[in-house]
Protein backbone atom coordinates (compact mmCIF):
# COMPACT_ATOMS: atom_id res chain seq x y z
CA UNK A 1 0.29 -0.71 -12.44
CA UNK A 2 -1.59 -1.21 -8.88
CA UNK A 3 -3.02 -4.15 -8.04
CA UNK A 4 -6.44 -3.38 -5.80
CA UNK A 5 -6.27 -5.79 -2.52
CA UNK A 6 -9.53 -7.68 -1.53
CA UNK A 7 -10.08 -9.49 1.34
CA UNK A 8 -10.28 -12.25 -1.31
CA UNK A 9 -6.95 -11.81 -2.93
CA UNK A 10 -4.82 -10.55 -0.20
CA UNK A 11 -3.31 -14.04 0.40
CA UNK A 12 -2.30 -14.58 -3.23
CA UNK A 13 -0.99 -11.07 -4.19
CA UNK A 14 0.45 -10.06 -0.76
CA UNK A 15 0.95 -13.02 1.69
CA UNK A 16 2.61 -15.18 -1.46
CA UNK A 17 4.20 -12.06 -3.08
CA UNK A 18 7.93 -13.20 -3.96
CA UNK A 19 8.97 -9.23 -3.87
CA UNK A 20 8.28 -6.71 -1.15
CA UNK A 21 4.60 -5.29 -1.59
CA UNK A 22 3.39 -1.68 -0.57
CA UNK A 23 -0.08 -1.54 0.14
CA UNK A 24 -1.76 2.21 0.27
CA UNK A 25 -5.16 2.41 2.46
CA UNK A 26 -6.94 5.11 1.01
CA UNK A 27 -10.62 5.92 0.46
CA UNK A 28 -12.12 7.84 -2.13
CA UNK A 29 -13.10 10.69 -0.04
CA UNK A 30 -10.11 11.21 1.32
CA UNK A 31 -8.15 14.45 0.29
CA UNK A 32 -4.61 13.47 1.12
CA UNK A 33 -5.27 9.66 -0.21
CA UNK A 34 -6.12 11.72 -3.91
CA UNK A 35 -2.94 14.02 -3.65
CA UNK A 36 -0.70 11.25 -2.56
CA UNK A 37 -2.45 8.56 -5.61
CA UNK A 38 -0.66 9.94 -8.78
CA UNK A 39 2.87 9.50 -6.97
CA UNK A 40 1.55 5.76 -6.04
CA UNK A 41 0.96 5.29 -9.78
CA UNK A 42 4.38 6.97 -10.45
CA UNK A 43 6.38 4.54 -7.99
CA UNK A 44 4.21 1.78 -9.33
CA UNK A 45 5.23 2.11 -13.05
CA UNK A 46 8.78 2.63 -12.08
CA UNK A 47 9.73 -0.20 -9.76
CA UNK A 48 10.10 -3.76 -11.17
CA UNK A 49 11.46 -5.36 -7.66
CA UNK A 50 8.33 -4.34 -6.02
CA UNK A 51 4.36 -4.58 -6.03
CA UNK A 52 1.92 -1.99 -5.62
CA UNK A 53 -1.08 -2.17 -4.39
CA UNK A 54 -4.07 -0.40 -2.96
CA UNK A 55 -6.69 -1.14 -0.35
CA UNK A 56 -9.91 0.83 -0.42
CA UNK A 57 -10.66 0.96 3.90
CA UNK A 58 -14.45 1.60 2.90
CA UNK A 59 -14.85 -1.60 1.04
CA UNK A 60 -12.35 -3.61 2.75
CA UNK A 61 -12.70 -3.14 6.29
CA UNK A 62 -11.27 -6.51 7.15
CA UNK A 63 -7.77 -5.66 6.02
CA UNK A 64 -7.82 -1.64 7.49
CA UNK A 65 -8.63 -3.73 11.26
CA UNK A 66 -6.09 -6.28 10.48
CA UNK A 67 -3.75 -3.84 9.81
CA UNK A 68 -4.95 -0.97 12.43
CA UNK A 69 -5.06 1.81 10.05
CA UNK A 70 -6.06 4.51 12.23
CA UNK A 71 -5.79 7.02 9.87
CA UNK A 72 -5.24 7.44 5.95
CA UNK A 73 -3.54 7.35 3.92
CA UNK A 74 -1.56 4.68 5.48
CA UNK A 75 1.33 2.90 3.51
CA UNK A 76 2.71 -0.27 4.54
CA UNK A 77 5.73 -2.26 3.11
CA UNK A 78 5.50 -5.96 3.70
CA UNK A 79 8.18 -8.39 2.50
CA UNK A 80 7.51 -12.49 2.94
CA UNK A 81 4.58 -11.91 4.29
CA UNK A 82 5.68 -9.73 7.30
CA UNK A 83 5.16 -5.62 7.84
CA UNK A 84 8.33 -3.98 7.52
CA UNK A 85 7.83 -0.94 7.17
CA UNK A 86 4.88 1.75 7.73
CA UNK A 87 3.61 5.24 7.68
CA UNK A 88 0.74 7.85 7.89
CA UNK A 89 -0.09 10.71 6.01
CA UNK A 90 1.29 12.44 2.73
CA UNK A 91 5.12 10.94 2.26
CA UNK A 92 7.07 12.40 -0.72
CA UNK A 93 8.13 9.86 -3.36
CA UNK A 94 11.74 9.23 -2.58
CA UNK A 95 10.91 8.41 1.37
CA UNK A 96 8.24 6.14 -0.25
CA UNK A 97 10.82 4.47 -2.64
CA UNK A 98 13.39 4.39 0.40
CA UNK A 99 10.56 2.40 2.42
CA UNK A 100 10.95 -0.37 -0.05
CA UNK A 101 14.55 -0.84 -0.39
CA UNK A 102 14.25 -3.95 2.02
C-alpha cells in the first residue's frame, strides 16, 4: 500500500525510513500521473524491501520546491535519507523496480 507524504510526515516516513523509499509527485489532474498510478500500486503491493509513497504537488507544495519537481509525474528513490535516484514522465514498471534496487 502507498503511504501519502505530508509536509508533516515526511521526516518520519521518508527521512527515518530504514528501506529505500520512492516517492511519486503527481496531481490529480494530471493525465500521465493517472496512467502511471495503478503500476505505483502494483510495485507497492509487490515489494517488501521498499516504501511507497505519494506526494500530491497541489497540496504539498513544500516538498515539490524542496525537491524541484519541474514536471510530473516525477519519481524519486531516496535511501537514508539521501536522493538516489530520479525520473520524469511515464517509466514502465521494471525501470521503476530497477530504480530501487539500491
Amino acid at each position: 500500500m502507498t503511504v501519502h507524504v505530508t509536509n508533516d510526515n515526511f521526516k518520519s516516513e521518508v527521512l527515518e525510513s530504514s528501506t529505500p523509499v520512492l516517492i511519486d509527485f503527481y496531481a490529480n489532474w494530471c493525465m500521465p500521473c493517472k496512467m502511471l498510478s495503478p503500476v505505483i500500486e502494483e510495485i507497492a503491493h509487490e515489494v517488501s524491501n521498499a516504501k511507497i509513497c505519494k506526494v500530491n504537488i497541489d497540496e504539498e507544495p513544500e516538498l515539490a520546491q524542496r525537491f524541484q519537481v519541474m514536471s510530473i509525474p516525477t519519481l524519486v528513490v531516496m535511501n537514508q535519507g539521501k536522493v538516489v535516484n530520479s525520473v520524469m514522465g511515464v517509466r514502465p514498471k521494471k525501470e521503476i523496480l530497477n530504480m530501487l534496487a539500491v
